[in-house]
N, C-alpha and C. Protein backbone atom coordinates (compact mmCIF):
# COMPACT_ATOMS: atom_id res chain seq x y z
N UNK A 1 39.41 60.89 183.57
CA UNK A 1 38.66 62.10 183.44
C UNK A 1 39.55 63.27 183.07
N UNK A 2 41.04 63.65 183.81
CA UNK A 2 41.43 64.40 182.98
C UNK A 2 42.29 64.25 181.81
N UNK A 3 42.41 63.42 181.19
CA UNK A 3 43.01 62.77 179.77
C UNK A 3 42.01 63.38 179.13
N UNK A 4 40.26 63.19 178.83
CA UNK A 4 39.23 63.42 178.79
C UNK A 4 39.58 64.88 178.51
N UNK A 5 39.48 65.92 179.77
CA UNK A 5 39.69 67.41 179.99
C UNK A 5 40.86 67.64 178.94
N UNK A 6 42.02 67.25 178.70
CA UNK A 6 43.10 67.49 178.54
C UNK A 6 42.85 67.59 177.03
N UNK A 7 42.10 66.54 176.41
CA UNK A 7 42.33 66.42 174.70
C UNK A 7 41.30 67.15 174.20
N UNK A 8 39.92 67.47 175.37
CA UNK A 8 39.03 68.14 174.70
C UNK A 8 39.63 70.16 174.37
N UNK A 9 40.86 70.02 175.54
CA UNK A 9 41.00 71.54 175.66
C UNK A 9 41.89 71.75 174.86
N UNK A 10 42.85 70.65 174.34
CA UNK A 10 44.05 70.36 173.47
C UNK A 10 43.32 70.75 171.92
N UNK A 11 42.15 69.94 171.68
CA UNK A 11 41.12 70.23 170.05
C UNK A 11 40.64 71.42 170.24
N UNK A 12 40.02 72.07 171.22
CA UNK A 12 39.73 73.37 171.17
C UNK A 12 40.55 74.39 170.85
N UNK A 13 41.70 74.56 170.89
CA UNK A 13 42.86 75.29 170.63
C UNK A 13 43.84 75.17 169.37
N UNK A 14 42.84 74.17 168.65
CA UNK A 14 43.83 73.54 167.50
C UNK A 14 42.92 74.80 166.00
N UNK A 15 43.80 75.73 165.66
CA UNK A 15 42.52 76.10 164.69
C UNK A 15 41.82 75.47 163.33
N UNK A 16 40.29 75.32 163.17
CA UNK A 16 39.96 74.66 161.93
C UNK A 16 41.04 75.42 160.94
N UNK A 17 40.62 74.49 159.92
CA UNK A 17 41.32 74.02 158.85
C UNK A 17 40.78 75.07 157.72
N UNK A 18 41.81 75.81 156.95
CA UNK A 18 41.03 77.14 156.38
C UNK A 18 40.38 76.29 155.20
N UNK A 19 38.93 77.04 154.72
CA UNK A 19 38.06 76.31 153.82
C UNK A 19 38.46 77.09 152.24
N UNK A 20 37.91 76.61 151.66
CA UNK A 20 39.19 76.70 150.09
C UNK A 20 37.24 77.18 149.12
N UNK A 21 37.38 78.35 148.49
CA UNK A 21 36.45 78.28 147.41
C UNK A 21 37.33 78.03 145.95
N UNK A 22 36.26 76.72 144.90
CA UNK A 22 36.72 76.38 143.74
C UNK A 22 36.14 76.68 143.32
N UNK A 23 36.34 77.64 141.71
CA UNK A 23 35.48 77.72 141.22
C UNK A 23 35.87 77.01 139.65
N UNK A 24 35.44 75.96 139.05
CA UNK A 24 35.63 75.16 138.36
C UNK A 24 35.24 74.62 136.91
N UNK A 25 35.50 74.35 136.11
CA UNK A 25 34.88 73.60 134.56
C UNK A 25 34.00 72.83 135.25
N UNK A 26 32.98 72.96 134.63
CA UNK A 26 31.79 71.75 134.50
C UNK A 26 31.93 70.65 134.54
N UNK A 27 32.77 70.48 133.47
CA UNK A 27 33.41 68.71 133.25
C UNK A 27 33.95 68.12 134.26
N UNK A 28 34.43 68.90 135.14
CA UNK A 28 35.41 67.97 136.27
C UNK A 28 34.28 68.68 137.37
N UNK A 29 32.92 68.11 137.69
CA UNK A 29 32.18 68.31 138.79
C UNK A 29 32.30 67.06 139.61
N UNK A 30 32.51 65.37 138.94
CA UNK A 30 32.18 64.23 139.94
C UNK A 30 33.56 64.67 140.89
N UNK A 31 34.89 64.76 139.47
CA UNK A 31 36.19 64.17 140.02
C UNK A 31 36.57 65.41 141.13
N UNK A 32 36.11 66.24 141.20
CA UNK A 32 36.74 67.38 142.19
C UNK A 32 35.49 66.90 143.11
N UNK A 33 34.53 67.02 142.91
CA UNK A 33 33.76 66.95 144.41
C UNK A 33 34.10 65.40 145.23
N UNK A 34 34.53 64.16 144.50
CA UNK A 34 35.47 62.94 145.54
C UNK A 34 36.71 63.66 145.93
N UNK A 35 37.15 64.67 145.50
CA UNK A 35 38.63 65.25 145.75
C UNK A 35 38.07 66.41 146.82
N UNK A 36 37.24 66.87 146.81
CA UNK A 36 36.93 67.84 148.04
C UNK A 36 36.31 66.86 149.42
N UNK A 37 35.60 65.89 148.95
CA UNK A 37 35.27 64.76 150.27
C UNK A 37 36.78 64.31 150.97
N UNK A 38 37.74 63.68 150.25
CA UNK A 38 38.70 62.71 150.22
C UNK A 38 39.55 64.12 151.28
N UNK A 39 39.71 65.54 150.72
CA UNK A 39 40.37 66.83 151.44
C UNK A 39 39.87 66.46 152.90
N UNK A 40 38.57 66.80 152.75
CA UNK A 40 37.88 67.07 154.02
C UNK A 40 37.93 65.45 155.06
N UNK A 41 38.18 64.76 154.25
CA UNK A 41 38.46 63.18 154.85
C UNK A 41 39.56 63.43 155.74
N UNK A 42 40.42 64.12 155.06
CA UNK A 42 41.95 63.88 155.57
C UNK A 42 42.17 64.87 156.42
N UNK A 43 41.55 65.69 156.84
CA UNK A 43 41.76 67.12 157.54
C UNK A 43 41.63 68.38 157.55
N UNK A 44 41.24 68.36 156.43
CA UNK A 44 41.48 69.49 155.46
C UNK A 44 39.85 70.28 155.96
N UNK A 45 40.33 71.61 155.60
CA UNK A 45 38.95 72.46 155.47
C UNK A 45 37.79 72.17 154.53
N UNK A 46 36.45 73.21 155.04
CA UNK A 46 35.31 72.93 154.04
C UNK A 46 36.23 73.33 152.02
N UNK A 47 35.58 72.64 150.96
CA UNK A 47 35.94 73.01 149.94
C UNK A 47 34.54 73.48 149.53
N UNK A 48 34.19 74.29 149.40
CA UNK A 48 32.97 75.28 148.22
C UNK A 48 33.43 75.23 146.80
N UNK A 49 32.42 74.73 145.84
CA UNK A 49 32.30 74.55 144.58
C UNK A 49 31.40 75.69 143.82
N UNK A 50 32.21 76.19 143.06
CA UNK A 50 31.52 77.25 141.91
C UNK A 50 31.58 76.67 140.50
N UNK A 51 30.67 75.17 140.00
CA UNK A 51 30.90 75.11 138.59
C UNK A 51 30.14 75.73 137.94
N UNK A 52 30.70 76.31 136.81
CA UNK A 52 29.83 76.57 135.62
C UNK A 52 31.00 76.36 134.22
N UNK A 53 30.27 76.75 133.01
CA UNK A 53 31.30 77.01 131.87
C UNK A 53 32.37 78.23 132.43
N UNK A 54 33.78 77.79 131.86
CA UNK A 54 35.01 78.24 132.19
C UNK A 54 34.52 79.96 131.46
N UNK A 55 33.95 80.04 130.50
CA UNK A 55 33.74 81.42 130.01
C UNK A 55 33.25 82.32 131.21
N UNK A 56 32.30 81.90 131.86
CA UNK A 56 31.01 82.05 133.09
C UNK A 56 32.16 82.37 133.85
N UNK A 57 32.71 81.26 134.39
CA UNK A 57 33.85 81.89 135.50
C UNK A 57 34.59 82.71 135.54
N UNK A 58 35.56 82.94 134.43
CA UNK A 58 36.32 83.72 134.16
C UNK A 58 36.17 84.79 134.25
N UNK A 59 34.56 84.82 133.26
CA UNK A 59 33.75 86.74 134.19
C UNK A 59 33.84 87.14 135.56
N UNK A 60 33.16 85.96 136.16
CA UNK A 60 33.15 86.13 137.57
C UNK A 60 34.48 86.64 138.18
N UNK A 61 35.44 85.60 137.92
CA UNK A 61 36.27 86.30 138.70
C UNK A 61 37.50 87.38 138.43
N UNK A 62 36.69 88.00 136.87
CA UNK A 62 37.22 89.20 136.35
C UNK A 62 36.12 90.45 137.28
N UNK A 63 35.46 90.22 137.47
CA UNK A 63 34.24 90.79 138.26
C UNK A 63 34.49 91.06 139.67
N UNK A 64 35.54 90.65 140.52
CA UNK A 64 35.92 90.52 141.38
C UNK A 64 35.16 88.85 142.74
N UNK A 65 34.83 88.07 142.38
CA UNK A 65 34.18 87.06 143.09
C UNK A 65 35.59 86.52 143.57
N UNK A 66 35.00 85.98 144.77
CA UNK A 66 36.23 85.78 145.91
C UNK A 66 36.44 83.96 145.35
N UNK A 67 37.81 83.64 144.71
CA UNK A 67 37.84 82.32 144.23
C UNK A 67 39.43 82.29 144.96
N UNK A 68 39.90 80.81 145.56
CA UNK A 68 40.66 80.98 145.59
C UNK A 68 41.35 80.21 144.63
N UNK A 69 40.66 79.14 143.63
CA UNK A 69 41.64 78.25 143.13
C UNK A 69 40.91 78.07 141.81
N UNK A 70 41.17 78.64 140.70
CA UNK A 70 40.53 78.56 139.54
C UNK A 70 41.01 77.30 138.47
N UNK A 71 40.23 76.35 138.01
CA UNK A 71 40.43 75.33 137.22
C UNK A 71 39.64 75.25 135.98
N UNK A 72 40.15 75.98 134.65
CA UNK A 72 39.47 76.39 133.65
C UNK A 72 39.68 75.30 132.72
N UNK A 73 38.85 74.96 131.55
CA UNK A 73 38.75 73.92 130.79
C UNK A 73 39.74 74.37 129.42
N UNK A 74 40.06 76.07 129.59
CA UNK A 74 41.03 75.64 128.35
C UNK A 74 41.91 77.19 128.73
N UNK A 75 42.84 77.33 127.98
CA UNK A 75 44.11 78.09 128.17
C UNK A 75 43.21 79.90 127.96
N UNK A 76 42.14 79.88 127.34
CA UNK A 76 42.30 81.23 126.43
C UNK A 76 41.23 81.95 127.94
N UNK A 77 40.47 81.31 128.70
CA UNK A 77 39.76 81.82 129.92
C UNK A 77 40.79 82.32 130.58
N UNK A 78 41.70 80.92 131.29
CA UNK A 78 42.70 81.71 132.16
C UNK A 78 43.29 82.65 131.51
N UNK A 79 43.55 83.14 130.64
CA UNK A 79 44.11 84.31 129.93
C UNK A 79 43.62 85.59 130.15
N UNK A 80 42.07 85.10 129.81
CA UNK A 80 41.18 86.51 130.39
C UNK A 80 41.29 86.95 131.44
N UNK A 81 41.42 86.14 132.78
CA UNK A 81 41.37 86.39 133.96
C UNK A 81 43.22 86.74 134.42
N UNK A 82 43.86 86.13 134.09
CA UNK A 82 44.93 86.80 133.75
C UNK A 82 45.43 88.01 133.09
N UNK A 83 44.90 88.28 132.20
CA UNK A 83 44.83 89.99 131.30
C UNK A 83 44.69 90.47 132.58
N UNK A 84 43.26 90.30 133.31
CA UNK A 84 42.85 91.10 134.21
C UNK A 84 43.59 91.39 135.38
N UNK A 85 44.45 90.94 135.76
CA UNK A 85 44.93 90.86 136.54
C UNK A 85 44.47 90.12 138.07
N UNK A 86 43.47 89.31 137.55
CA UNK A 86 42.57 88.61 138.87
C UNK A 86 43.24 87.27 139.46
N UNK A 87 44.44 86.83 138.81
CA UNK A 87 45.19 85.70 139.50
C UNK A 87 46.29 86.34 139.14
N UNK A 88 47.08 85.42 139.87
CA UNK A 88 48.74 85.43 139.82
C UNK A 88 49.39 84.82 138.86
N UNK A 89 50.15 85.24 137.71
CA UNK A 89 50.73 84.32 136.65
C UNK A 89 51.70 83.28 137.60
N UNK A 90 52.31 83.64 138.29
CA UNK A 90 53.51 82.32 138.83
C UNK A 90 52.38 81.02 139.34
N UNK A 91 51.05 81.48 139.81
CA UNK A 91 50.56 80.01 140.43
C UNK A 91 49.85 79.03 139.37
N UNK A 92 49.64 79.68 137.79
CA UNK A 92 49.78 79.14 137.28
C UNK A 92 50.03 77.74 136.35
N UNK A 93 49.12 76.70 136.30
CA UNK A 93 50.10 75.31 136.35
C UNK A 93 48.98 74.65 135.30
N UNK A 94 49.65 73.69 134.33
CA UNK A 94 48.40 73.19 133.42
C UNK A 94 48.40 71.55 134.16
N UNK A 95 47.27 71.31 134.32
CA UNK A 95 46.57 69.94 135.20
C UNK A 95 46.37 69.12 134.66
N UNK A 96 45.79 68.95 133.81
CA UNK A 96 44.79 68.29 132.88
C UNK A 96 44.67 68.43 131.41
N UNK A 97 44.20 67.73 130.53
CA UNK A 97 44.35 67.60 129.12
C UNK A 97 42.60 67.09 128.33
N UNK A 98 42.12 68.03 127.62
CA UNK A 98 40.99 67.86 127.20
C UNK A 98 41.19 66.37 125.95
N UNK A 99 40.04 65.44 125.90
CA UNK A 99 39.80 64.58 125.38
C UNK A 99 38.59 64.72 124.43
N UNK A 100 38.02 64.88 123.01
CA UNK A 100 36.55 64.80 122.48
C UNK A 100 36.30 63.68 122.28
N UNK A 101 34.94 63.29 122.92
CA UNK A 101 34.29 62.30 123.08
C UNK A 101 32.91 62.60 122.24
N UNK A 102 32.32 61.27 121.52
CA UNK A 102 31.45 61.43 120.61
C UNK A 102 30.19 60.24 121.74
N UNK A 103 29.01 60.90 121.90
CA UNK A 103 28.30 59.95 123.02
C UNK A 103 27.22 60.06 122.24
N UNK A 104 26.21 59.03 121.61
CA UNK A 104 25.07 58.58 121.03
C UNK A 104 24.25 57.74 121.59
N UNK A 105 22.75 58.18 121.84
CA UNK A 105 21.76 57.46 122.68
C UNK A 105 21.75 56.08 122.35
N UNK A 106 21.52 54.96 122.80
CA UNK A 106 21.37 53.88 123.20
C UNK A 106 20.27 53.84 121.66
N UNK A 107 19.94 54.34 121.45
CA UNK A 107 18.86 53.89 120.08
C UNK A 107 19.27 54.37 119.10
N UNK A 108 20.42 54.95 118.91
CA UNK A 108 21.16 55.64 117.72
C UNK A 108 21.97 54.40 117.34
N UNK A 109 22.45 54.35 116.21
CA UNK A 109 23.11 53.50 115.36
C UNK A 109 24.59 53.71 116.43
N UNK A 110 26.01 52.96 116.61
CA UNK A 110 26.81 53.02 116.89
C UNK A 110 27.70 53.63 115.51
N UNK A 111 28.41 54.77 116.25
CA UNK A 111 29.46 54.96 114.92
C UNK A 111 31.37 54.57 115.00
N UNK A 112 31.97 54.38 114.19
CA UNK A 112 33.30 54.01 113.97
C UNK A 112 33.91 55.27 114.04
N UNK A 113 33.62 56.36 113.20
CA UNK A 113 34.26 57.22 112.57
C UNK A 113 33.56 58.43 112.71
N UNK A 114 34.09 59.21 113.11
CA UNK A 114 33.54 60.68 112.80
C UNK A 114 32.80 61.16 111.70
N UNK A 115 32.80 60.86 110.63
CA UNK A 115 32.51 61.38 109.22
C UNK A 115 30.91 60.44 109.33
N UNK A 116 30.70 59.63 110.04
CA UNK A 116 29.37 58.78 110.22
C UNK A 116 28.61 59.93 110.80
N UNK A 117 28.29 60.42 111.79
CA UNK A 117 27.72 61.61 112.21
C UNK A 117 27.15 62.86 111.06
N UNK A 118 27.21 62.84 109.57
CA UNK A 118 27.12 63.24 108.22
C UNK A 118 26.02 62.66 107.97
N UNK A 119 26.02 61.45 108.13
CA UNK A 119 24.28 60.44 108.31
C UNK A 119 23.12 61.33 108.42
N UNK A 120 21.87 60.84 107.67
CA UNK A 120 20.54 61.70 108.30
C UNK A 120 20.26 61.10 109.39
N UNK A 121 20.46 60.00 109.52
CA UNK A 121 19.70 59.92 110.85
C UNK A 121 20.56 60.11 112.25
N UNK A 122 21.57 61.26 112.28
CA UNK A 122 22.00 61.97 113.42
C UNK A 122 21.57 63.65 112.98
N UNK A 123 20.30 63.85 113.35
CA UNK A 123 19.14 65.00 113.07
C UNK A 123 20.01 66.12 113.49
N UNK A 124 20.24 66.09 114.93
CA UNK A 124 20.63 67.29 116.05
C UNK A 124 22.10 66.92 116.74
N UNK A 125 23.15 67.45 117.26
CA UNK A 125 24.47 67.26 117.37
C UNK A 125 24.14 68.15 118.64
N UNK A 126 24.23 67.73 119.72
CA UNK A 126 24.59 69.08 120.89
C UNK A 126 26.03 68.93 121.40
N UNK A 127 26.52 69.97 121.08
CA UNK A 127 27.79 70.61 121.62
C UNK A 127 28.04 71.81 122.55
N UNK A 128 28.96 71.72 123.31
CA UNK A 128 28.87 73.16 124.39
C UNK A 128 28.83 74.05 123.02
N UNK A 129 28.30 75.62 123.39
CA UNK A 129 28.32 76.50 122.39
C UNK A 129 29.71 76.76 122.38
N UNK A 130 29.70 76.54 120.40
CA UNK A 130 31.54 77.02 119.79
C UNK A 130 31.90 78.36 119.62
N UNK A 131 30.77 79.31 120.40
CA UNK A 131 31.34 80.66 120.63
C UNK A 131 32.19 81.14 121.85
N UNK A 132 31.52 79.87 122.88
CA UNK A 132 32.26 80.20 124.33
C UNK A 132 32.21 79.13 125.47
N UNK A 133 32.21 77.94 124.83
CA UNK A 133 32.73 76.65 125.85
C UNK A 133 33.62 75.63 125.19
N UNK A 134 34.61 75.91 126.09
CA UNK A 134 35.89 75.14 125.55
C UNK A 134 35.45 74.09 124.32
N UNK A 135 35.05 73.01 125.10
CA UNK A 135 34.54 71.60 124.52
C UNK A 135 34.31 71.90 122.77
N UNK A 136 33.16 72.71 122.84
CA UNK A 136 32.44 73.37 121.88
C UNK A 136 33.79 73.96 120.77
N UNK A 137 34.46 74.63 121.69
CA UNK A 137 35.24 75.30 120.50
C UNK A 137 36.30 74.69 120.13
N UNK A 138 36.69 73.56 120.97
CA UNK A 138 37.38 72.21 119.98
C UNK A 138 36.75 71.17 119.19
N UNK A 139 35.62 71.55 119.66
CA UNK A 139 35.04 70.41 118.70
C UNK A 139 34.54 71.43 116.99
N UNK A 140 34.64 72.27 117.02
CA UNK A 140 34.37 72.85 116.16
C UNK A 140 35.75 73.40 115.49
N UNK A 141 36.58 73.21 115.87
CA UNK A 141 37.96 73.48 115.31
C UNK A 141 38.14 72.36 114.50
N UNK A 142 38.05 70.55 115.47
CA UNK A 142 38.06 69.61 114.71
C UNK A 142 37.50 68.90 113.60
N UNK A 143 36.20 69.82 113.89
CA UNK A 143 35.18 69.48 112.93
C UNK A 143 35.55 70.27 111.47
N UNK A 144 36.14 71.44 111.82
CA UNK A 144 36.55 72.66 110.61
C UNK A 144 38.04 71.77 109.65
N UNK A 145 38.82 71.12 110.79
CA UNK A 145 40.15 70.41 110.52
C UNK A 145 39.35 69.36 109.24
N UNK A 146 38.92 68.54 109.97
CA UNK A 146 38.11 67.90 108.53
C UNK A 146 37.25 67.57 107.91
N UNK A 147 37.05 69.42 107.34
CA UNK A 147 35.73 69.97 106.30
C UNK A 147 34.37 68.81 106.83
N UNK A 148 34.35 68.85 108.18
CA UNK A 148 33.04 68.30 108.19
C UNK A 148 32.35 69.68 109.03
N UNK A 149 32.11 70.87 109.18
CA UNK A 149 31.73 71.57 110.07
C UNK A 149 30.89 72.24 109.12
N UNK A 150 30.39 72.40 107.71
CA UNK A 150 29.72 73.29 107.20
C UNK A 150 28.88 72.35 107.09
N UNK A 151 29.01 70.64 106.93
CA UNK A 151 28.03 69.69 106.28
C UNK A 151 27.29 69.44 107.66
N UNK A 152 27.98 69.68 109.08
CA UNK A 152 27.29 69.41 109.98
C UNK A 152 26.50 70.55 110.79
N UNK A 153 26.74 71.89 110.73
CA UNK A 153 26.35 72.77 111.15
C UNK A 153 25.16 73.25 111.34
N UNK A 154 24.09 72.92 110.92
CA UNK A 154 22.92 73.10 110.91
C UNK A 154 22.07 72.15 111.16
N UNK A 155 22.90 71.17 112.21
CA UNK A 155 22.06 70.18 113.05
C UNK A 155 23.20 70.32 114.50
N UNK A 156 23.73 71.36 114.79
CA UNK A 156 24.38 71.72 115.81
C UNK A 156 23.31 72.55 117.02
N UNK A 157 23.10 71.87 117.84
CA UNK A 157 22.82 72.46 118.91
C UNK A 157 23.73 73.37 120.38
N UNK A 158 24.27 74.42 119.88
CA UNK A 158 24.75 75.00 121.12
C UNK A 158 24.42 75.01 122.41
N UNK A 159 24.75 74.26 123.29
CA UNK A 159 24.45 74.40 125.04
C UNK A 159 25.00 74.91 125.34
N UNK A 160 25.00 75.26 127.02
CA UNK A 160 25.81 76.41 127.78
C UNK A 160 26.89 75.88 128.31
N UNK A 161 27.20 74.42 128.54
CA UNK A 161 28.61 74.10 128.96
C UNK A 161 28.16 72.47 128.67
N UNK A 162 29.66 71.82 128.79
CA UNK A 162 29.80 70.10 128.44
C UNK A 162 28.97 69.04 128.86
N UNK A 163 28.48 69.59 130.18
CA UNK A 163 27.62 68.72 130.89
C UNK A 163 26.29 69.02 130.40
N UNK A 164 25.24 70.09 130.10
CA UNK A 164 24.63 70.14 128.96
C UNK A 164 24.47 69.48 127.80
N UNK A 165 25.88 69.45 127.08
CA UNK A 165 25.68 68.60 125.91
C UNK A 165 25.66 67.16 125.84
């Protein structure tokens, strides 16, 4: 009984674990939220998730929103929020490396090659919008790289971030 007394008064005195707000790229919603379970597995404090498009965030936390750990999908956001002076340049650190991926419904023809997507029968193209989501604005860089972006442009659908498209 007092072993009992002893460990319950021992955990009471231990302080929780400080809780962490992320505010995050879209794209990495599965792999950070097993990485905020797996935290909280191990000891760790609550983790709070803020995804949206990295443009979206970047406002925010040029806006003053309380973030403590910002994970943007491409260099030119953190920049903004950096101009601003809303993070710290030394904490700084690049994580991760964007990949374009070409994904076609199950009833669409399979393609080899990029330049297949030129086809009529790929009507509509949704991409994050190439005015202000990362994804979007590499894929529209790549698409510009080889002169396929004027032949495809007008079956481009702009969404608001990757998971959208």
């Amino acid at each position: 009984m007092l072993t009992a007394a002893l460990a319950l008064s021992a955990a009471a005195a231990t302080p929780p674990a400080p809780s962490l707000t992320v505010s995050a790229a879209i794209s990495l919603t599965d792999a950070l939220e097993e990485a905020g379970r797996a935290y909280r597995g191990s000891g760790g404090g609550e983790v709070r998730f803020n995804f949206a498009g990295s443009n979206a965030l970047a406002r925010q936390i040029v806006n003053g929103a309380p973030v403590d750990l910002f994970i943007s999908a491409d260099e030119a956001q953190m920049r903004v929020a950096e101009e601003a002076g809303a993070i710290v340049p030394e904490t700084r650190v690049d994580l991760l490396r964007n990949r374009l991926a070409v994904v076609v419904s199950a009833t669409a023809p399979a393609i080899r090659t990029i330049q297949e997507l030129t086809q009529s029968s790929f009507r509509r193209i949704a991409l994050g919008d190439p005015q202000a989501v990362p994804a979007g604005v590499y894929a529209k860089q790549y698409l510009q790289a080889l002169n396929l972006w004027t032949l495809l442009e007008t079956r481009i659908v702009p969404v608001a971030n990757v998971r959208a498209a």
